[in-house]
C-alpha atoms as a PDB file:
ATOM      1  CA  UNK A   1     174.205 160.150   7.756  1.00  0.00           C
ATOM      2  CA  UNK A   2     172.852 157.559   9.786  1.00  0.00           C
ATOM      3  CA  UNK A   3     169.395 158.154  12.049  1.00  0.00           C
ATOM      4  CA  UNK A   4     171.754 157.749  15.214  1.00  0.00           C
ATOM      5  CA  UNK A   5     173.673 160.411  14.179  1.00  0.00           C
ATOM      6  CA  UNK A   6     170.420 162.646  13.121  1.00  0.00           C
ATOM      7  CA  UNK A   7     169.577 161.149  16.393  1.00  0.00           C
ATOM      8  CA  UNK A   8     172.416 163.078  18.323  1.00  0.00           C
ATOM      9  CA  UNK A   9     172.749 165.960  15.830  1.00  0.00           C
ATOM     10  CA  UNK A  10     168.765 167.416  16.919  1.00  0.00           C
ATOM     11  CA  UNK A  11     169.263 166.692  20.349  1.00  0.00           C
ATOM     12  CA  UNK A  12     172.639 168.581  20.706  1.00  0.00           C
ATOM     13  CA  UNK A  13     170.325 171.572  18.576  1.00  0.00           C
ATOM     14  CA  UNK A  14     167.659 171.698  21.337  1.00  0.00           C
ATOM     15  CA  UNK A  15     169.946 170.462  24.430  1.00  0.00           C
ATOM     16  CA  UNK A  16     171.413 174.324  23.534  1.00  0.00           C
ATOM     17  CA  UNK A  17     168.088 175.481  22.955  1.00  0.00           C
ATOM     18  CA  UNK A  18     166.276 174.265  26.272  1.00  0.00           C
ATOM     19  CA  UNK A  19     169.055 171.655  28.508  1.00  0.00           C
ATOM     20  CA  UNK A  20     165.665 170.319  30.271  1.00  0.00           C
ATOM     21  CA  UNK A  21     164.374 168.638  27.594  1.00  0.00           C
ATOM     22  CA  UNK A  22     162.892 165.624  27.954  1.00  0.00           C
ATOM     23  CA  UNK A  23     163.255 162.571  25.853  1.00  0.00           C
ATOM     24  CA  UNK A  24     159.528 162.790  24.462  1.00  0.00           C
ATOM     25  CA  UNK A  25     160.798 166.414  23.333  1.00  0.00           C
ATOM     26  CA  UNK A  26     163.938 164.966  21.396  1.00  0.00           C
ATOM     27  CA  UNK A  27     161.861 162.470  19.697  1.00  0.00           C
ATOM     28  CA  UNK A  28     159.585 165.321  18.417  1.00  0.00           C
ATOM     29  CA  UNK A  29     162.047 167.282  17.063  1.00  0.00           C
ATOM     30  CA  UNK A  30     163.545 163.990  15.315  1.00  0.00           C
ATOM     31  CA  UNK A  31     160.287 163.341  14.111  1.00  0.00           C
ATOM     32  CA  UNK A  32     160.411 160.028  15.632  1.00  0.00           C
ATOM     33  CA  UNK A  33     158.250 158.371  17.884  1.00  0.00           C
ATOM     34  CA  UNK A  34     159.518 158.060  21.704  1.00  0.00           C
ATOM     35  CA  UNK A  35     159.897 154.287  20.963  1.00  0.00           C
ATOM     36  CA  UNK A  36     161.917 154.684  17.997  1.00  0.00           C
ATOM     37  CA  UNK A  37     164.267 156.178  19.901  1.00  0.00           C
ATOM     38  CA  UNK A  38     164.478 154.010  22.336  1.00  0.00           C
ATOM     39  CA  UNK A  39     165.924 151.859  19.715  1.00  0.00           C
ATOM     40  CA  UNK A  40     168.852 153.591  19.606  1.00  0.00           C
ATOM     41  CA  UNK A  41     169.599 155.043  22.817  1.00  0.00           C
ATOM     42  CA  UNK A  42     167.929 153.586  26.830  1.00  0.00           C
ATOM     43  CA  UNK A  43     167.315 156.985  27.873  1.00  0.00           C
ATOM     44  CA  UNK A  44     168.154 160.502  28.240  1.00  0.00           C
ATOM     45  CA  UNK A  45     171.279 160.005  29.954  1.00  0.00           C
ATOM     46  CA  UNK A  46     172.566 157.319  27.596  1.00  0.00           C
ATOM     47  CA  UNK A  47     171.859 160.238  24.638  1.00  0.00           C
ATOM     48  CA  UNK A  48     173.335 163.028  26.577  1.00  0.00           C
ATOM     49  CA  UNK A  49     176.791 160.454  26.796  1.00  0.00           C
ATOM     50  CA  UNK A  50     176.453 160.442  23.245  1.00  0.00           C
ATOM     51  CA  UNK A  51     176.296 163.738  22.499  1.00  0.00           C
ATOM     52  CA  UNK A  52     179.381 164.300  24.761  1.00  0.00           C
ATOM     53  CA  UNK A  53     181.220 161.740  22.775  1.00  0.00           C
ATOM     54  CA  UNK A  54     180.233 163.098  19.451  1.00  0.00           C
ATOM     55  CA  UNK A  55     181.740 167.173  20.601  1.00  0.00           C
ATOM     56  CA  UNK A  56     184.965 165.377  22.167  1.00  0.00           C
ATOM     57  CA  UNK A  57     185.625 163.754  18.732  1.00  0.00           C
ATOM     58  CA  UNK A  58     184.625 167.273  16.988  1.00  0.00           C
ATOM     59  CA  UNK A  59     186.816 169.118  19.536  1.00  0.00           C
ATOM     60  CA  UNK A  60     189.955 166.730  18.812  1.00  0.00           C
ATOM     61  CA  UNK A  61     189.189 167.032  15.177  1.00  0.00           C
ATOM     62  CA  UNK A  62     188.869 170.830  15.046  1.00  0.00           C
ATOM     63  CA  UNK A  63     192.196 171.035  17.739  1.00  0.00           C
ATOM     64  CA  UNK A  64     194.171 169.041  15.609  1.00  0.00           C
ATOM     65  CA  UNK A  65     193.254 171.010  12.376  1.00  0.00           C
ATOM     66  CA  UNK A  66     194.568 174.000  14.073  1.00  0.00           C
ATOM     67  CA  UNK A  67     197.523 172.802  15.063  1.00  0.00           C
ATOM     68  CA  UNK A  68     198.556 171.547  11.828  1.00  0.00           C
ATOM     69  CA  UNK A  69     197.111 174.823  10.382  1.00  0.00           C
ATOM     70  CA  UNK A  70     200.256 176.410  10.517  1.00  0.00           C
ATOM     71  CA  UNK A  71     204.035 175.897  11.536  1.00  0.00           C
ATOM     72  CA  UNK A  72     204.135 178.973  13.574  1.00  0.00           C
ATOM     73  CA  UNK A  73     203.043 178.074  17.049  1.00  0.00           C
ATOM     74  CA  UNK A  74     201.386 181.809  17.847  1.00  0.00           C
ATOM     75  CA  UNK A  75     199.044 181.275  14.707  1.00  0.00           C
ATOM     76  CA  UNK A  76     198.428 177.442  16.348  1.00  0.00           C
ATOM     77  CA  UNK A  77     197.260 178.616  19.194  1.00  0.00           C
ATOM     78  CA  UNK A  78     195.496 181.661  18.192  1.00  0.00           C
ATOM     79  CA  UNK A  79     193.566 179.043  15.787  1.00  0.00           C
ATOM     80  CA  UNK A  80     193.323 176.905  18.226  1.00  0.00           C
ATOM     81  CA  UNK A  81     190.900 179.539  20.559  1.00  0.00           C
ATOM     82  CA  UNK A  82     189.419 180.088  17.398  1.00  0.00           C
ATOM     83  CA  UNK A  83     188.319 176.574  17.214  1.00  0.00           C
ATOM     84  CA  UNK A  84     187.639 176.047  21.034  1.00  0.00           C
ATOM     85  CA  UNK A  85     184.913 179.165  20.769  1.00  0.00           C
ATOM     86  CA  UNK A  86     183.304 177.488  17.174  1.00  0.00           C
ATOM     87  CA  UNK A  87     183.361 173.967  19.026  1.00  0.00           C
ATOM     88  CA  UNK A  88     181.926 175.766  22.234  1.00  0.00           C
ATOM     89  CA  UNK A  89     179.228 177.624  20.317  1.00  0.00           C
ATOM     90  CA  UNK A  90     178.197 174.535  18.943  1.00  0.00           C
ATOM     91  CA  UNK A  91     178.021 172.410  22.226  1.00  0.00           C
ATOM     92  CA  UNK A  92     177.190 174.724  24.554  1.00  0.00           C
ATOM     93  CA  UNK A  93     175.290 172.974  26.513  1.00  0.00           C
ATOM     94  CA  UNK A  94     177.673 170.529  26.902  1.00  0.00           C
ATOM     95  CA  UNK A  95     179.673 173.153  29.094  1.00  0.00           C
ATOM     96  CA  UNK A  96     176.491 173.349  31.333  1.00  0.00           C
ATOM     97  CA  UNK A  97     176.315 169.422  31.811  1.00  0.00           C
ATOM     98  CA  UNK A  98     180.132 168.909  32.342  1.00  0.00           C
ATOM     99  CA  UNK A  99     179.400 171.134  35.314  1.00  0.00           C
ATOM    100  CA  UNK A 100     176.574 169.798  36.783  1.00  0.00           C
ATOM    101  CA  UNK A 101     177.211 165.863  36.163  1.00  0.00           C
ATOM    102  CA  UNK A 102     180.863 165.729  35.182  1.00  0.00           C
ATOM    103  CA  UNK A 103     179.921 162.187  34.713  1.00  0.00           C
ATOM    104  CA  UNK A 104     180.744 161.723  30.703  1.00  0.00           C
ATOM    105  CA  UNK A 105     184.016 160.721  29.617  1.00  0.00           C
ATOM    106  CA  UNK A 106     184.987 159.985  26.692  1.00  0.00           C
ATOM    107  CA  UNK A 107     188.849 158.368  25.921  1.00  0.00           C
ATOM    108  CA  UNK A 108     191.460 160.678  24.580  1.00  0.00           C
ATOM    109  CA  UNK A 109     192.934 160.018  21.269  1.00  0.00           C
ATOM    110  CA  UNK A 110     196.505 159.223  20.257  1.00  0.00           C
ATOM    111  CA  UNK A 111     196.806 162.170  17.518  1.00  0.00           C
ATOM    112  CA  UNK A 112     194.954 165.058  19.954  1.00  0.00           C
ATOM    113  CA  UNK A 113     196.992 164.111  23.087  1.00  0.00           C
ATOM    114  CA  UNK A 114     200.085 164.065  20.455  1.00  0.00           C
ATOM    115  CA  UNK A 115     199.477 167.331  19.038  1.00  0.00           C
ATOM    116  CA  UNK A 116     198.258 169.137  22.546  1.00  0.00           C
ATOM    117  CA  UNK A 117     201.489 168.219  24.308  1.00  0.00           C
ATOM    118  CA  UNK A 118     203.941 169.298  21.325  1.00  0.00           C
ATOM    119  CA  UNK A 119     201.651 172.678  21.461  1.00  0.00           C
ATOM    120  CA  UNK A 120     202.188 172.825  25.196  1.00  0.00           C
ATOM    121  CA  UNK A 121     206.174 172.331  24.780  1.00  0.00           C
ATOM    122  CA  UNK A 122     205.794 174.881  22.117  1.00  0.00           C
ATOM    123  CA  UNK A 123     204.431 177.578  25.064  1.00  0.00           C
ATOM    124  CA  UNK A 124     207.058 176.656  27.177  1.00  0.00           C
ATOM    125  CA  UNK A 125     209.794 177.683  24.743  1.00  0.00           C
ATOM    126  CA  UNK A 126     208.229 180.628  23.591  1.00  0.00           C
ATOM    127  CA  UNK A 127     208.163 181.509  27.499  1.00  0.00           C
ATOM    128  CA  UNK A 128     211.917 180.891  27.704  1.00  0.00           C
ATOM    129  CA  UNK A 129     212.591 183.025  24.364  1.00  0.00           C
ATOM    130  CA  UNK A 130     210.407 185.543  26.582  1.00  0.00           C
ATOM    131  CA  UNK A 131     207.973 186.072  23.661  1.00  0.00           C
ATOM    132  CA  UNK A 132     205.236 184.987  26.610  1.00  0.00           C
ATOM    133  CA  UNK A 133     205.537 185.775  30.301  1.00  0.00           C
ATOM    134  CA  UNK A 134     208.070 183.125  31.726  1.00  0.00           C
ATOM    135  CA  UNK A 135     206.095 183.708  35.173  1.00  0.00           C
ATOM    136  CA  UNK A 136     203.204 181.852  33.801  1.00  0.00           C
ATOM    137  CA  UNK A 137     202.990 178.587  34.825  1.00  0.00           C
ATOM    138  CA  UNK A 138     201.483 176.366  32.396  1.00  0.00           C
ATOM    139  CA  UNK A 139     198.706 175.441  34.118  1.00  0.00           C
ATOM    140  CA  UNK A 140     197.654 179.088  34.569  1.00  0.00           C
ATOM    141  CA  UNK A 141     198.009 179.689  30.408  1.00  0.00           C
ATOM    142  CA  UNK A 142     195.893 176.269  30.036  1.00  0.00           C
ATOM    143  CA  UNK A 143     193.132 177.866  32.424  1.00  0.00           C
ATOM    144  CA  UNK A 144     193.307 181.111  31.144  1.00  0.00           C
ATOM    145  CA  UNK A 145     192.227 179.666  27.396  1.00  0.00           C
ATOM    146  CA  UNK A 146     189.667 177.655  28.520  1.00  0.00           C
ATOM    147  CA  UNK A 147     187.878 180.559  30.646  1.00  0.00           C
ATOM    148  CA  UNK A 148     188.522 182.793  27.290  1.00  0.00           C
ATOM    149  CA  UNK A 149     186.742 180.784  25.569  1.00  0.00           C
ATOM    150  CA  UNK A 150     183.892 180.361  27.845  1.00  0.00           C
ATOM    151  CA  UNK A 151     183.678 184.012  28.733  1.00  0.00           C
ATOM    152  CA  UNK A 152     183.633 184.705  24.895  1.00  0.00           C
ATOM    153  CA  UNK A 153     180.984 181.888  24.401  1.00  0.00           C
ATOM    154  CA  UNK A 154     178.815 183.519  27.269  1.00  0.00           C
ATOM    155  CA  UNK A 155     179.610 187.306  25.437  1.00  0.00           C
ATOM    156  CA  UNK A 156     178.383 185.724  22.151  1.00  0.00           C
ATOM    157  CA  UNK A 157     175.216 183.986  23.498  1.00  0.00           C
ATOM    158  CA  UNK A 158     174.314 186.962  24.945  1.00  0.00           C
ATOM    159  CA  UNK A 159     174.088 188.796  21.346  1.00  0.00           C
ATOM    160  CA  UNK A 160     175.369 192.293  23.106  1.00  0.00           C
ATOM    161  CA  UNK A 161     178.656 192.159  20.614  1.00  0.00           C
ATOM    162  CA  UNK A 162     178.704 191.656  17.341  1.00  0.00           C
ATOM    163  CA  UNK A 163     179.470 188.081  16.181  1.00  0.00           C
ATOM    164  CA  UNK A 164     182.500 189.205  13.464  1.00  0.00           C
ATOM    165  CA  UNK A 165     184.215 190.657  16.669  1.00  0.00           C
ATOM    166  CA  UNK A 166     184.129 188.409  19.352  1.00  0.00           C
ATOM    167  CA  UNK A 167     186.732 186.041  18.117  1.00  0.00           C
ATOM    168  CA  UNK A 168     189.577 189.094  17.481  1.00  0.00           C
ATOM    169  CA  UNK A 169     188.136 190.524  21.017  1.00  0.00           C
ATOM    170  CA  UNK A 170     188.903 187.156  22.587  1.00  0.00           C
ATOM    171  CA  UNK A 171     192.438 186.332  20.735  1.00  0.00           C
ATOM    172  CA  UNK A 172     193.792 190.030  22.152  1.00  0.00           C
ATOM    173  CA  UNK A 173     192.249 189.414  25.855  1.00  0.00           C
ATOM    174  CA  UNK A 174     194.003 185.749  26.215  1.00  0.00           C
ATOM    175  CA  UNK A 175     197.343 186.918  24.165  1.00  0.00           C
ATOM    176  CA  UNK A 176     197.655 189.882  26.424  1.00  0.00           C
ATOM    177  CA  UNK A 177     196.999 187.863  29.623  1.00  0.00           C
ATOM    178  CA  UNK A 178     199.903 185.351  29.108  1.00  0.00           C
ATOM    179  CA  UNK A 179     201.959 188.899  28.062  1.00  0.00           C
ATOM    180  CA  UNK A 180     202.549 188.452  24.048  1.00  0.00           C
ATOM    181  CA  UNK A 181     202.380 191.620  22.613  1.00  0.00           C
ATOM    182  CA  UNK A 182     200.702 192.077  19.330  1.00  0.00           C
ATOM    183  CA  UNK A 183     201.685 193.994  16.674  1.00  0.00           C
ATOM    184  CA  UNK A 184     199.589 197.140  15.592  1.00  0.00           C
ATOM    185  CA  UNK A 185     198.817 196.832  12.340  1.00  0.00           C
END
């Protein structure tokens, strides 16, 4: 692993831990010297772009894995929460800065934006097979995941349920939302 990447990998660790630290207080924890890291990165800002970089290439990585995870497109997307709340855990400060300075962009890739739209076509059938509420518009479904996985991001930062449940807890809130019915078992 390169010392960029160490670089990025601490700072995302305490940008979770404490979002106000300063550069001086990344360095630290990299035990590096502020200029050292100058080397690699201007400022806080420029590091803070690269973090967001770095979780939009993990996202797109860990999206695509659960897409291709199975050919049955209720286990896809179930998977894919799954993956949105382990990739939110991990960057969760990332959710905070996206809000504040929705500033950082980083440039879609050709095999995410692939597998996201066939996914998306996928919900649309299902509603038209009435397996999910055809009165959902897609939009709504596409907000609805996101704000499960934030809510169950907040739920699991908070510690007040246990960590084995919160993905099952947030799978049966956002499946009964867009109407699917799952079977008791």
């Amino acid at each position: 692993m390169s010392t960029q990447q160490k670089i990025i990998d601490t700072a995302i660790t305490v940008f979770n831990e404490n979002f106000s630290a300063t550069f001086e207080e990344i360095a630290e924890h990299c035990n590096l010297n502020r200029r050292t890291l100058h080397r690699y990165f201007k400022n806080r800002n420029e590091l803070l772009e690269a973090c967001n970089k770095n979780m939009m290439q993990a996202w797109e990585n860990a999206a695509i894995k659960a897409c291709n995870s199975s050919t049955d497109p209720l286990v896809q997307l179930e998977n894919l929460l799954y993956a949105g709340i382990e990739s939110g855990t991990k960057y969760a400060f990332l959710i905070k800065l996206n809000e504040i300075e929705p500033t950082y962009k980083t440039e879609t890739g050709k095999e995410y934006l692939k597998v996201r739209n066939e996914l998306f076509s996928t919900i649309q059938k299902l509603q038209k097979e009435e397996l999910i509420d055809s009165q959902l518009p897609l939009v709504w479904i596409k907000i609805l995941f996101t704000n499960t996985i934030t809510a169950t991001i907040t739920a699991y930062r908070s510690g007040d349920i246990a960590p084995n449940e919160i993905k099952k807890l947030a799978w049966n809130s956002f499946s009964r939302s867009i109407g699917l019915q799952l079977n008791k078992q």
